[in-house]
Protein backbone atom coordinates (compact mmCIF):
# COMPACT_ATOMS: atom_id res chain seq x y z
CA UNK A 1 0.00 0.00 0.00
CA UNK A 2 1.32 3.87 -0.82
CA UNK A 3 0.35 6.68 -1.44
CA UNK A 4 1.59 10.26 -1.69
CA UNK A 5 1.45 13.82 -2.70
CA UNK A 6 1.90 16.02 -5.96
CA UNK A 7 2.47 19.69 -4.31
CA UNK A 8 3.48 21.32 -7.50
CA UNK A 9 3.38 21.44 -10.88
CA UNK A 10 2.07 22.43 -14.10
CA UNK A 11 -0.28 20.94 -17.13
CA UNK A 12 0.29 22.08 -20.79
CA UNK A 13 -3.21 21.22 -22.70
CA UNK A 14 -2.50 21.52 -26.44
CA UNK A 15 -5.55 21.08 -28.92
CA UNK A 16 -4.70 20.28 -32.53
CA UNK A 17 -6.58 20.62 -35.49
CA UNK A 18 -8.49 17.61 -35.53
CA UNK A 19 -11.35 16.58 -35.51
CA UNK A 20 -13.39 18.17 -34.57
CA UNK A 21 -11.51 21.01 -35.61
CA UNK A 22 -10.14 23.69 -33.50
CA UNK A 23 -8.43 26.49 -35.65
CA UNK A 24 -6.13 28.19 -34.97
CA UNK A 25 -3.62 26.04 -32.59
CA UNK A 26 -4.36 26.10 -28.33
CA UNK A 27 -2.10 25.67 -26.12
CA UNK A 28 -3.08 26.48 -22.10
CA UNK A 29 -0.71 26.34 -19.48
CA UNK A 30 -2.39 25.49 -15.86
CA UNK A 31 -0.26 24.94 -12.44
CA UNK A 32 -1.61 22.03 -10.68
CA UNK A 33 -1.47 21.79 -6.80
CA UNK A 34 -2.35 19.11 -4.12
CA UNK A 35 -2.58 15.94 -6.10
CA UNK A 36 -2.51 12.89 -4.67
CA UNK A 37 -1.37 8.90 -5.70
CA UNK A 38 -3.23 6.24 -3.48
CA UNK A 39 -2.72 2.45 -4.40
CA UNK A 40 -2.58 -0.72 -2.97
CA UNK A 41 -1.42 -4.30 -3.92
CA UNK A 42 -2.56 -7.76 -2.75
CA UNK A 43 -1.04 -10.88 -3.80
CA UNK A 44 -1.70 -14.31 -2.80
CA UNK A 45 -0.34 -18.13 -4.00
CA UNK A 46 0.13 -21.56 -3.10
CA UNK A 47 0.90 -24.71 -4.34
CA UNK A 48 -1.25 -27.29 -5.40
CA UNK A 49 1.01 -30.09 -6.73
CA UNK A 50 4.63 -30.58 -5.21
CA UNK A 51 6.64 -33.81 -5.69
CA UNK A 52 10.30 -34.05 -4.68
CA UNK A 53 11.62 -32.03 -7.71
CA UNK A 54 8.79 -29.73 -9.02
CA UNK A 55 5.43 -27.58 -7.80
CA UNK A 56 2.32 -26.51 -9.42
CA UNK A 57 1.01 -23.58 -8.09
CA UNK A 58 -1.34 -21.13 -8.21
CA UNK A 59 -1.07 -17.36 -7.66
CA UNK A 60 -3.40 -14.17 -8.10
CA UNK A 61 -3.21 -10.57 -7.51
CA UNK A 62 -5.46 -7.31 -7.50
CA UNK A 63 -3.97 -3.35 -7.90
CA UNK A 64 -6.20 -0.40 -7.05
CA UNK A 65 -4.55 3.17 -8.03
CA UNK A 66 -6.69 5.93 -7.78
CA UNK A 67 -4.79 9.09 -8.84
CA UNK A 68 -6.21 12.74 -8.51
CA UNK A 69 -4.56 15.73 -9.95
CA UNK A 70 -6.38 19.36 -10.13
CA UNK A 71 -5.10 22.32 -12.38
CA UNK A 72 -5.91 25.79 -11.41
CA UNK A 73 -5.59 28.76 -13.64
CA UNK A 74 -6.07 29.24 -17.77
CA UNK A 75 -3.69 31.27 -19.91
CA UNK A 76 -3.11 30.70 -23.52
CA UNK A 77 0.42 30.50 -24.38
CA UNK A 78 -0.78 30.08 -28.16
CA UNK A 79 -2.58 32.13 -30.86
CA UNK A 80 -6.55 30.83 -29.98
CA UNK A 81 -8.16 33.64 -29.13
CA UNK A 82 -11.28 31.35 -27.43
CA UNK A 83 -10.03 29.44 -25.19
CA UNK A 84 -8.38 31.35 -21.90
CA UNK A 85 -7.51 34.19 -24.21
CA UNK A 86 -9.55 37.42 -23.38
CA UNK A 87 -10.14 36.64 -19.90
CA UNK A 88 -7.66 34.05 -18.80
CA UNK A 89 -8.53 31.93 -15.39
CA UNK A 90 -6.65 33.26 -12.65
CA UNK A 91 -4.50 30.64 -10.54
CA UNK A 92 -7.04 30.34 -7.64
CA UNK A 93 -9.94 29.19 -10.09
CA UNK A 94 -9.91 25.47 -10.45
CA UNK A 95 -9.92 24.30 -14.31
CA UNK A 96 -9.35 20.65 -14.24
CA UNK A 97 -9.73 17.76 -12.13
């Protein structure tokens, strides 16, 4: 079992004209704060055969991660005009989770 923190950091969402299509180019930086990483492993075998020079076995495992990471803040470090661009998030407004 773990887990952890991401303190700080930053995301760079880029959007790419596909479809659908998003002209021009976006990029957005955000800076993400107070993630976190929680998993867990459990593992488990045993041997159902066994002679004096071999073993059949059997052995099974499960692996929960759950992973949270939050961006705050929108500003376009690109040439889109729509997306953060005339009134970028500020960096206590929570864009992404």
């Amino acid at each position: 079992m773990g887990g952890g923190t991401f303190r700080k950091g930053s995301l760079k969402d880029e959007d790419f004209v596909l479809p659908p299509p998003l002209n021009p180019y976006s990029a957005t930086l955000s800076i993400q704060q107070n993630g976190s990483p929680i998993y867990a492993n459990i593992d488990a075998g045993f041997n159902v055969f066994w002679g004096p020079d071999f073993r059949v076995g059997l052995f099974g495992g499960v692996h929960y991660l759950n992973e949270t990471v939050s961006a705050f803040g929108c500003n376009q470090i690109a040439f889109n005009p729509y997306i953060c661009g005339a009134f970028p998030l500020p960096n206590q407004v929570k864009g992404i989770t």
